[in-house]
Structure formats: C-alpha cells, structure tokens
Protein backbone atom coordinates (compact mmCIF):
# COMPACT_ATOMS: atom_id res chain seq x y z
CA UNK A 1 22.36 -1.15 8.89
CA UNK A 2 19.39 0.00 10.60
CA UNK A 3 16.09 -2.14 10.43
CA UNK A 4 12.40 -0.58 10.72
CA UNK A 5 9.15 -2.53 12.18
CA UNK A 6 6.40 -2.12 9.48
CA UNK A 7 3.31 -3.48 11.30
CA UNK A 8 0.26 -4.29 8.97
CA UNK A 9 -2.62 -6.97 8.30
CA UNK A 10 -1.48 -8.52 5.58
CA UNK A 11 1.95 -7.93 3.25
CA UNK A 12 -0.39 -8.57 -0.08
CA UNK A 13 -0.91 -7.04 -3.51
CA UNK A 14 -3.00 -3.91 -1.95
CA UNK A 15 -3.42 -0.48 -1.99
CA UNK A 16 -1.54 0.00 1.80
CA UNK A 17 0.97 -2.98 0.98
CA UNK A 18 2.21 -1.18 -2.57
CA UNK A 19 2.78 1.71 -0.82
CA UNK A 20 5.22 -0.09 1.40
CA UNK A 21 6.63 -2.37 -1.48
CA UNK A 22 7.69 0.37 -3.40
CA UNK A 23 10.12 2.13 -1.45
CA UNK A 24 11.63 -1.14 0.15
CA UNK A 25 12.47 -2.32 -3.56
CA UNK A 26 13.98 0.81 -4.40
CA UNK A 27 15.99 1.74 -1.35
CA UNK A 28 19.48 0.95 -0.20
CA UNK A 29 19.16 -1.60 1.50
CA UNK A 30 22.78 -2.07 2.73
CA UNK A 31 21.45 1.01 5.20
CA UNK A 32 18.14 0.55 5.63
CA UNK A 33 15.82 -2.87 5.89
CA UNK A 34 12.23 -3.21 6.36
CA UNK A 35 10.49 -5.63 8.73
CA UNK A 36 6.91 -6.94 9.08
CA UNK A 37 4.28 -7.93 11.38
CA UNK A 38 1.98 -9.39 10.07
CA UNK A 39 -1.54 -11.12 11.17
CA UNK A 40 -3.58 -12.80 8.33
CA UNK A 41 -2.47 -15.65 5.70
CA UNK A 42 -3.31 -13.87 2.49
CA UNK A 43 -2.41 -15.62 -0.79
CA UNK A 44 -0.53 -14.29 -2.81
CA UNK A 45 1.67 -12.22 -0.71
CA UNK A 46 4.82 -10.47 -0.59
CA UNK A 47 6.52 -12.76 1.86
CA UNK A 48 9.00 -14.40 -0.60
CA UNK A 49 10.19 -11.32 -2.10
CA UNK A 50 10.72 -9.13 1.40
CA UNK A 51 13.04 -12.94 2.20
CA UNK A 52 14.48 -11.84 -1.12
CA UNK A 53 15.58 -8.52 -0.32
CA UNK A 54 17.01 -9.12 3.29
CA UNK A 55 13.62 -8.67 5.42
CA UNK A 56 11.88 -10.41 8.21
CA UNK A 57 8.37 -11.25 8.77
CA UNK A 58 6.59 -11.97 11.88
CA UNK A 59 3.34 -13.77 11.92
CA UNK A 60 1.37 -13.18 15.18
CA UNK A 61 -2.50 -14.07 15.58
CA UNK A 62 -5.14 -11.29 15.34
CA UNK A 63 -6.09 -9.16 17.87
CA UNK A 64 -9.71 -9.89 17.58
CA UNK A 65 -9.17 -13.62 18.13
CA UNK A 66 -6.04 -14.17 20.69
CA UNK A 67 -5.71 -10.10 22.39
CA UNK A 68 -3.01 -11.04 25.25
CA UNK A 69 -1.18 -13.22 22.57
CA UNK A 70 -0.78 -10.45 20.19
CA UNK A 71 0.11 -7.41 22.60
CA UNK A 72 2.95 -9.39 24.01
CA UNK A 73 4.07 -10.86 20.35
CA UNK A 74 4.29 -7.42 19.37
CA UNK A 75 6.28 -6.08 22.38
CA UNK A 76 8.65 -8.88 22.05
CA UNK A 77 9.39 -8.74 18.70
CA UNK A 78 10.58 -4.95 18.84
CA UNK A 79 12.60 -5.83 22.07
CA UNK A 80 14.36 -8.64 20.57
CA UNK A 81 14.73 -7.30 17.71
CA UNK A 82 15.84 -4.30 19.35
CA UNK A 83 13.72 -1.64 16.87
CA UNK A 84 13.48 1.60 17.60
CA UNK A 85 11.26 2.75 15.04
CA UNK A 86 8.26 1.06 14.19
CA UNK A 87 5.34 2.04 12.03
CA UNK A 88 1.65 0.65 12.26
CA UNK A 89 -0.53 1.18 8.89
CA UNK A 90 -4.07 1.25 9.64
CA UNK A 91 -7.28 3.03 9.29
CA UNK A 92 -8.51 2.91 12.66
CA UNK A 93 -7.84 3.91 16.22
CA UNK A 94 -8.25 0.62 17.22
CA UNK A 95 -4.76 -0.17 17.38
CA UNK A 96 -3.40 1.57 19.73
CA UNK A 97 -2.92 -1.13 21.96
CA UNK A 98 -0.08 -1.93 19.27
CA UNK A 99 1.13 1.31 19.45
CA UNK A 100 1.62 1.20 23.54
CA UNK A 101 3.11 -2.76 22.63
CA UNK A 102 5.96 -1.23 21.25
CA UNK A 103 6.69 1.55 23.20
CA UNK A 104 6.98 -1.06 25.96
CA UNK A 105 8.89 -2.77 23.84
CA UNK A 106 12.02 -0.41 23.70
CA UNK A 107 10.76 1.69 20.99
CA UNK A 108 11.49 4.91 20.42
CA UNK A 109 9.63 6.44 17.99
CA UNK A 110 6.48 4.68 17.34
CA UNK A 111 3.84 6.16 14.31
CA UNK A 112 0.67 5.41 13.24
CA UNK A 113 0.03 5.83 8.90
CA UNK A 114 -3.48 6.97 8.38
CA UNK A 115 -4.47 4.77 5.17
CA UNK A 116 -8.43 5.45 4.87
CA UNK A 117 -11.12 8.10 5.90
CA UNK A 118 -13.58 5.70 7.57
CA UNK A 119 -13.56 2.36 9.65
CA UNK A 120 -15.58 -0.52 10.30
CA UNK A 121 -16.19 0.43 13.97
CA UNK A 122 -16.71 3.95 14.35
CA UNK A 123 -17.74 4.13 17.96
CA UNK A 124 -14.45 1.74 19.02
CA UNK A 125 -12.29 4.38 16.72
CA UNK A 126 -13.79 7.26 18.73
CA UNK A 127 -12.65 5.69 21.89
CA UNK A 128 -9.27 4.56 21.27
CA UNK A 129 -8.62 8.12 19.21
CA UNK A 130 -7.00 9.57 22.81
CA UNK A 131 -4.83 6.50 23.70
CA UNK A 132 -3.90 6.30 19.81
CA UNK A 133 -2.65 9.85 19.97
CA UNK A 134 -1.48 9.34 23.34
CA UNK A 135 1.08 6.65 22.36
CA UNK A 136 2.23 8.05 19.37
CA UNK A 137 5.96 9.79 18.71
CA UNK A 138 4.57 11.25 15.64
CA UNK A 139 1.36 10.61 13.15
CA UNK A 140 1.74 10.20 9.23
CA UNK A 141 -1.12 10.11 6.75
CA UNK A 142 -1.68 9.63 3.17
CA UNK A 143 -3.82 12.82 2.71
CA UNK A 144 -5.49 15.58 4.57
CA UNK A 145 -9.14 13.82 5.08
CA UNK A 146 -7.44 10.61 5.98
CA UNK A 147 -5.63 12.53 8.71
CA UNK A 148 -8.55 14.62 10.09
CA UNK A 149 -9.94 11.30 10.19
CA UNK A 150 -7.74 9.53 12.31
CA UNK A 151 -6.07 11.92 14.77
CA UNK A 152 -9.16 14.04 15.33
CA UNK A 153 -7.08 17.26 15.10
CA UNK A 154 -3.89 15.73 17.00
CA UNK A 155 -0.76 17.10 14.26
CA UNK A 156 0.48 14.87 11.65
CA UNK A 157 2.39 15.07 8.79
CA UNK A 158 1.27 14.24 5.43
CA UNK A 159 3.55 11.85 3.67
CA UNK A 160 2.08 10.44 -0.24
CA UNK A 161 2.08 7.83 -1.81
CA UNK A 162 4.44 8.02 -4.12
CA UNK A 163 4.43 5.68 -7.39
CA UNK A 164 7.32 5.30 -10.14
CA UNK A 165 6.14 8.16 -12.62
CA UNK A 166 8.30 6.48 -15.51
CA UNK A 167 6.84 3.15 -14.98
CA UNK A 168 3.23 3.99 -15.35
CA UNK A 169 3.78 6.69 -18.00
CA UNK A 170 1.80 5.43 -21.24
CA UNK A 171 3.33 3.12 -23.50
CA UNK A 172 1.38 2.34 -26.93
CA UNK A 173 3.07 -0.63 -27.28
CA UNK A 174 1.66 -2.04 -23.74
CA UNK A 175 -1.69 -0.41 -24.90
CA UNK A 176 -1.95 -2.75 -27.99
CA UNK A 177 -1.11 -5.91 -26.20
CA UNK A 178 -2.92 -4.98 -23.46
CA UNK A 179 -6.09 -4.91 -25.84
CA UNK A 180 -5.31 -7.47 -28.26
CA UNK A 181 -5.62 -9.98 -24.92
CA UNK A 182 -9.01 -8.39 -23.28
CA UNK A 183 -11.30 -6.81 -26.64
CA UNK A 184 -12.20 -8.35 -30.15
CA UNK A 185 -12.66 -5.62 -31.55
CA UNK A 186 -10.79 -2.36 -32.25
CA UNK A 187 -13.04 0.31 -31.67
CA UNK A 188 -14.18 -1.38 -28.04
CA UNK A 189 -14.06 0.80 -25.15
CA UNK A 190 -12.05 -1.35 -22.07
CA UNK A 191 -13.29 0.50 -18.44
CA UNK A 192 -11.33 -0.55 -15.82
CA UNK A 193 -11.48 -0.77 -11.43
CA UNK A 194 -8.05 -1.71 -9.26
CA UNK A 195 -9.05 -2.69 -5.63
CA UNK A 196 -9.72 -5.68 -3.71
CA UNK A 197 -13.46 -6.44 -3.38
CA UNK A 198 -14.50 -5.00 0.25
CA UNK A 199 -17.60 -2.78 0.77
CA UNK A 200 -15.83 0.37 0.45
CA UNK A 201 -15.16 -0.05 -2.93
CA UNK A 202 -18.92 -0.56 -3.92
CA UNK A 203 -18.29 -2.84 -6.60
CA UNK A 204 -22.47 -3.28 -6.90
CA UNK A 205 -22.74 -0.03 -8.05
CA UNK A 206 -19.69 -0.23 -10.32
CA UNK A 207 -21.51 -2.66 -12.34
CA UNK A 208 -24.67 -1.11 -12.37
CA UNK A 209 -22.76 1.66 -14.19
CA UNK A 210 -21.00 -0.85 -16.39
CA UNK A 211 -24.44 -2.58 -17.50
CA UNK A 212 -26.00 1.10 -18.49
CA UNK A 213 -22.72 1.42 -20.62
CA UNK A 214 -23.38 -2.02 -22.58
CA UNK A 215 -26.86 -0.78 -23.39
CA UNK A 216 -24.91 2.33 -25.36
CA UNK A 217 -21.82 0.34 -26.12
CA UNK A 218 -22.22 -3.07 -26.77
CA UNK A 219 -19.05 -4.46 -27.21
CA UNK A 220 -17.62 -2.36 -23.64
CA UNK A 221 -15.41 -4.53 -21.98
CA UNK A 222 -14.71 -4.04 -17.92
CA UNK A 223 -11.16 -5.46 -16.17
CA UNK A 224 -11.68 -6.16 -12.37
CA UNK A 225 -8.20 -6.15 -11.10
CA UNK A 226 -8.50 -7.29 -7.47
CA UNK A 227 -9.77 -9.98 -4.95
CA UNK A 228 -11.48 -9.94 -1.39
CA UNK A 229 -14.31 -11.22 0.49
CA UNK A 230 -16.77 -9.93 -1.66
CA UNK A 231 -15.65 -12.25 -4.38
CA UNK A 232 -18.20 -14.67 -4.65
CA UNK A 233 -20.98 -11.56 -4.19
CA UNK A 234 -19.64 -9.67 -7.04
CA UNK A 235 -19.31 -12.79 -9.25
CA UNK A 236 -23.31 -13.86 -8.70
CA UNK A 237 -24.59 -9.85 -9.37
CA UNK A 238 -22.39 -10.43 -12.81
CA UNK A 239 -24.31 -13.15 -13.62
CA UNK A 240 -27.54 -11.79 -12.79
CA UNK A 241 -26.72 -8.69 -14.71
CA UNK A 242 -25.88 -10.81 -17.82
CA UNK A 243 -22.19 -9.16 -17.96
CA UNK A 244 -20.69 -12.72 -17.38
CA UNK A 245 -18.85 -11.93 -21.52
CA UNK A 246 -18.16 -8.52 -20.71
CA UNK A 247 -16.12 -8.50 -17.27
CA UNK A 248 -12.68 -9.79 -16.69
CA UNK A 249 -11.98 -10.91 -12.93
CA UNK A 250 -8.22 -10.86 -13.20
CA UNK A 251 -7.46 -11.57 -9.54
CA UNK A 252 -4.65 -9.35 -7.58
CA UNK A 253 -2.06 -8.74 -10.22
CA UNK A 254 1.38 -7.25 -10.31
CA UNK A 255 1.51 -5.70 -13.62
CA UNK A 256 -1.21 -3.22 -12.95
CA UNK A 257 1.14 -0.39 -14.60
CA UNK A 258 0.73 -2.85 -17.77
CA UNK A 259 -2.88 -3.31 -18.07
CA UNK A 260 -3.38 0.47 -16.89
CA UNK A 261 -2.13 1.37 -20.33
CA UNK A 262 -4.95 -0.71 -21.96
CA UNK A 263 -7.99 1.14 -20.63
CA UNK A 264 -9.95 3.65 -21.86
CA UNK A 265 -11.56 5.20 -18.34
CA UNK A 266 -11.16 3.93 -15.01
CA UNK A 267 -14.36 3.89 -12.98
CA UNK A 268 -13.81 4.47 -8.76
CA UNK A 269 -17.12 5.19 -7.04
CA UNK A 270 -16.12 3.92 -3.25
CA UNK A 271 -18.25 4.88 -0.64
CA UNK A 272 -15.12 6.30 1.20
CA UNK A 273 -11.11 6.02 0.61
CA UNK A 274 -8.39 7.53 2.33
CA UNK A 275 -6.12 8.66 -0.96
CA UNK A 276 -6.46 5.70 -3.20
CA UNK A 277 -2.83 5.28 -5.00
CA UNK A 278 -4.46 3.43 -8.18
CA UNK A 279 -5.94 6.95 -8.96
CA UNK A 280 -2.68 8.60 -8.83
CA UNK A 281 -1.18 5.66 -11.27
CA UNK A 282 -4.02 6.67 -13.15
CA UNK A 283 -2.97 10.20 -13.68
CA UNK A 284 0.36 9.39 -14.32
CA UNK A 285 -0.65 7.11 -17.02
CA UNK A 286 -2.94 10.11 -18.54
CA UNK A 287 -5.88 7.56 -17.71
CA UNK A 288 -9.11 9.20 -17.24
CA UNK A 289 -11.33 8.37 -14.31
CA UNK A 290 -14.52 9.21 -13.10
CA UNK A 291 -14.87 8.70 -9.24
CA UNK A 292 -16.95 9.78 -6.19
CA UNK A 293 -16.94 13.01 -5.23
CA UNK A 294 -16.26 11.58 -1.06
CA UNK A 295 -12.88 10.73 -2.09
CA UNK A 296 -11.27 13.80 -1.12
CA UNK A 297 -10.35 16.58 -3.91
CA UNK A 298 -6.74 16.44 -2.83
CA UNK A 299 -6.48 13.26 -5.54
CA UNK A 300 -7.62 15.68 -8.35
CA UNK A 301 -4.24 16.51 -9.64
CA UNK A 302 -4.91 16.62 -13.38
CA UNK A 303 -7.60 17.48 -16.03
CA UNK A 304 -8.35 13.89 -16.80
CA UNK A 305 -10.42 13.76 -13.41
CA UNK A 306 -14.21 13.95 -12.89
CA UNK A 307 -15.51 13.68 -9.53
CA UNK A 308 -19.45 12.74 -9.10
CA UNK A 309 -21.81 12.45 -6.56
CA UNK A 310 -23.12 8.91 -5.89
CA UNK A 311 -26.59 9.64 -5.91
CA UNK A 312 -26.33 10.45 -9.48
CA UNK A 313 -28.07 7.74 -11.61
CA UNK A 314 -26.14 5.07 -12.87
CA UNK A 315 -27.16 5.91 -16.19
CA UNK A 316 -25.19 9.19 -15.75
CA UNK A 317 -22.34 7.74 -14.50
CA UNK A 318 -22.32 5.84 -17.73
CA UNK A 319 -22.77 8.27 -19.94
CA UNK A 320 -19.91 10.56 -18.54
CA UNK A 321 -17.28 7.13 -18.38
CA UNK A 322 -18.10 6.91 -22.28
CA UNK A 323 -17.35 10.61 -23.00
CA UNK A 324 -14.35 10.61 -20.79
CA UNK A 325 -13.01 7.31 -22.67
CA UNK A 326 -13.99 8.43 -26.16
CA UNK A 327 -12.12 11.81 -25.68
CA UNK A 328 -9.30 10.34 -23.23
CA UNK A 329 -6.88 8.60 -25.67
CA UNK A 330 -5.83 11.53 -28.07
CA UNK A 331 -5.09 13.55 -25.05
CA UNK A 332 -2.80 10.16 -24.13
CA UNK A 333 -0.96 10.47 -27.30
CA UNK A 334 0.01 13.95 -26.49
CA UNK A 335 3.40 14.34 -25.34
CA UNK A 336 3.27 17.71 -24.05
CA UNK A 337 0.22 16.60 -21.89
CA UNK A 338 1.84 13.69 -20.77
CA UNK A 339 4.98 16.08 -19.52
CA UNK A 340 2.63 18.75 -17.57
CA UNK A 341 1.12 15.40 -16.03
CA UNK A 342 4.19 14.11 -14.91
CA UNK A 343 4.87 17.46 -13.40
CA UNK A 344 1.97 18.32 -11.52
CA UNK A 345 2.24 14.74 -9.77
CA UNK A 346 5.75 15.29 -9.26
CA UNK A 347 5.05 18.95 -7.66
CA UNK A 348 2.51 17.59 -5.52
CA UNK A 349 5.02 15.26 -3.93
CA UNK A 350 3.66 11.83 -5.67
CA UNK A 351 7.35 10.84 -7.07
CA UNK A 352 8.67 7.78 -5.39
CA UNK A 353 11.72 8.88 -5.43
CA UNK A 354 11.33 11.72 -3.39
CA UNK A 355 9.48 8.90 -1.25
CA UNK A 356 12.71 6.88 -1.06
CA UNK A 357 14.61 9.82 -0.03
CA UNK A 358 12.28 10.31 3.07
CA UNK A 359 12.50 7.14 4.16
CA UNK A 360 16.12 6.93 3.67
CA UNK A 361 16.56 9.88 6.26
CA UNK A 362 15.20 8.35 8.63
CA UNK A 363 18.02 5.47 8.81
C-alpha cells in the first residue's frame, strides 16, 4: 500500500475538502491511502470518517501563529512517515514554505492544487509565486483562471473536480421531500446558495437579490447551506432585511446532492472563485443557476447557466433567478436533457470516476 500526504487547513464539509473526500471514499484503498495535515479545529469535520477508512491526520499549529513549529512539523511528518508524494491545496503562494518542508523532508514529488483565483494577501502571493514554483515537482489546478492565477505562467496541469454524476442526477422523489420540509406551499419558488460564509462568496449581495425576489414572489423561500465567519454578519442583514421567515440557515450539510434536488435556481454571485464544484453538482442535477460573470466561463458546461455582471442591479438579478426557476423544472423532467447533461460534464472530464482513476495511477 502506498500512502499520500494531503496537506490542507481544515478536513471540513467544503468546497476544497469534498473534492478530496470524494475520491478517498471511492478508491481502493487496499493500494492507495490518504493522509492529512491539518491546522485549524473546524467542527464538524471529516476526521472520524478518514479514521474510518484507514487514514491519518496530523494536527500542527498555523503558520501565522507558531512559523518554526509548523515548517519542522511538516518536514517531520513526511520523513517519518516516509511519503514521497505529498500534495498542498491552497489558493495562495504563501505556502511555499510547506512546499520546501517536504522536499526536505524526503519527498519526492511535492504539488501544489490551485483551489481559487484570488487571495487574501496579494502582494505576499506575488512574492512567494517564484519560491512556490521553485519547490514544486509539478502544479495541479482546478481550472484554467485558477492556474494562471497561481503559477503566474509556470506549467500545470488541469485536474477537475470531479463529482458522482449518478448521485446528483435529479430524483422527483428527493424533490418532493425536499420541499414538503422547506415551502408551504406548492407553487413556491425555493432559491438556493452552497458555500461557507467568507467574503468571497458575497452573501450581502445574495440577499439583496433574494429580498427584490420576495417583493415579486412572496412566498420565495432561500436555503443557505453553509457556515463561516461571516455567520453572525449574514444572520443580523437577514433580520434587517425582514427575510428572517424566508431564509433557511441549514449549517454545513452532507446531503447537499439531496436538497439540490429541491431548488428551483441556485443563486452564486462571488466576488471571485477558482471553479466552484457546487456549480458543477448543479449542472448535473439540471439545476439552473445564475452566477457572476468573474467566475471563469470554463464552469458553463450546460444551457441551464447564466452568467451576470455584478454591477447589474439587484433587481435584475432577481428578475432573471425567477425566469430561470419558473422555466427550469420542465427542462428537469426531461430525460433526454438530463442524458446530454450528464454527457457534456462527463466529456469535460467532471466524472469522479475518471477522478479515481487518476489518482489511482499515481499509487
């Protein structure tokens, strides 16, 4: 058996984290394990289910708070555990230091996965870019702009993240009780936003859109799936927007490909993303979605997709979410569209098995 170093913030119900989750669950695991460093106490996590499957974590402080600490944790750990791959998820240059930790800590192949398109420290990203690319064996990204983004030209390869195509496809069954738990009433459009409450996602603006829909729909409900810093924030603009009735906070969940099936539009206007999976589950689903047009056109894989600007009026934004979810579920219902969606997602390299199959090469 061969063992792989995944290092990472936090091993929770996220964007980055899913990715990750999803292949260790369905690979052979008798030839390949997965590992983790991790750096934050997030609740919940993964940690009891990676114990489950036959995987290790590592918890070593952050680098912001204990800097010697963590770059010899991290060069231990791969040479005791004698690794010699290890992988560092991230959207920023600012871990390279971790990168040049393992290398000096018998690894072989060391490479960084280029999650996002932005970071919080642009000027410290810039300057760590060279060492970054320096210390690399080889550079992986989710997408083209997230790539760009972090190697600043340097080659990588673009590997996707890939989702179980049968597990999100739509079920009218799931729909129903999906529904029957979040609306009253039948004819009530239920809008929709997976991702943990950081700035990026601009959850402000999300609910300025939501409160111009309850002025043309009244009984519009909206499902929050997430959690984050920006908890508390988010909660106190719902109350001042009088929406307090009409959005759900459900928290992180894990059945995300369940309540998926209940919407009627899913609503992503982040500021920046790198190639956000929950809009690929979307598609897969036959879920329509209206997003920002700075999340990069590569995520525009199917018809249900409509990209707009962010200085468009929330009122706008609105207006297209309703006409996207009044129109959406017939076209859901279609069996022949759902087929040419699966296709074009599986074409485009977003099956997870084709995932697994990478990933199992590399053992």
């Amino acid at each position: 058996m061969r063992r792989i170093l995944h290092i990472v913030g936090n091993m929770a119900p996220d964007g980055m984290s899913n990715f990750i989750m999803n292949i260790y669950r369905r690979m052979d695991r008798s030839r390949l394990q997965f590992d983790f460093i991790v750096m934050g106490e997030k609740h919940p996590n993964y940690h009891e289910e990676i114990a489950e499957l036959g995987g290790k974590v590592y918890r070593i402080p952050r680098m912001a708070k204990r800097p010697v600490t963590h770059f010899l944790e991290i060069k231990r750990i791969v040479r005791e555990g004698g690794y010699d791959l290890v992988f560092r998820h991230t959207d920023t240059c600012t871990v390279a230091a971790e990168l040049v930790a393992a290398r000096l800590g018998g690894a072989k192949r060391v490479i960084p996965h280029a999650h996002s398109t932005r970071a919080l420290h642009p000027v410290w990203n810039a300057l760590m870019r060279p060492l970054l690319n320096l210390a690399a064996t080889e550079r992986f990204a989710c997408g083209k702009a997230a790539g760009d983004w972090l190697f600043g030209g340097a080659p990588y390869r673009i590997v996707h993240n890939g989702i179980d195509l049968t597990r999100f496809a739509f079920d009218k069954e799931k729909r129903e009780a999906v529904r029957k738990e979040y609306v009253h009433l039948k004819d009530s459009l239920l809008f929709g936003h997976i991702g943990n409450f950081f700035t990026a996602k601009n959850h402000g603006f999300l609910l300025e859109v939501f409160s111009e829909i309850k002025k043309k729909q009244s009984n519009a409900v909206l499902l929050l799936i997430g959690d984050g810093e920006l908890r508390d924030e988010i909660g106190e603009k719902i109350r001042k927007l009088s929406l307090s009735d009409s959005v759900k906070l459900l928290g992180e969940r894990n059945d995300v490909d369940r309540l998926i099936q209940g919407l009627d539009c899913l609503i992503f206007p982040s500021f920046y993303e790198g190639l956000p999976i929950a809009l690929i589950e979307a598609q897969a689903a036959g879920l329509p979605v209206v997003y920002s047009d700075v999340i990069s056109d590569e995520v525009r894989l199917t018809q249900q997709m409509l990209p707009l600007p962010l200085s468009t009026p929330a009122g706008e934004w609105a207006g297209r979410a309703i006409e996207l979810a009044e129109n959406g579920i017939g076209k859901r219902n279609d069996p022949m569209q759902e087929k040419e969606n699966t296709a074009l997602l599986k074409k485009a390299g977003y099956d997870q098995e084709t995932l697994v199959d990478f990933y199992m090469e590399l053992a």
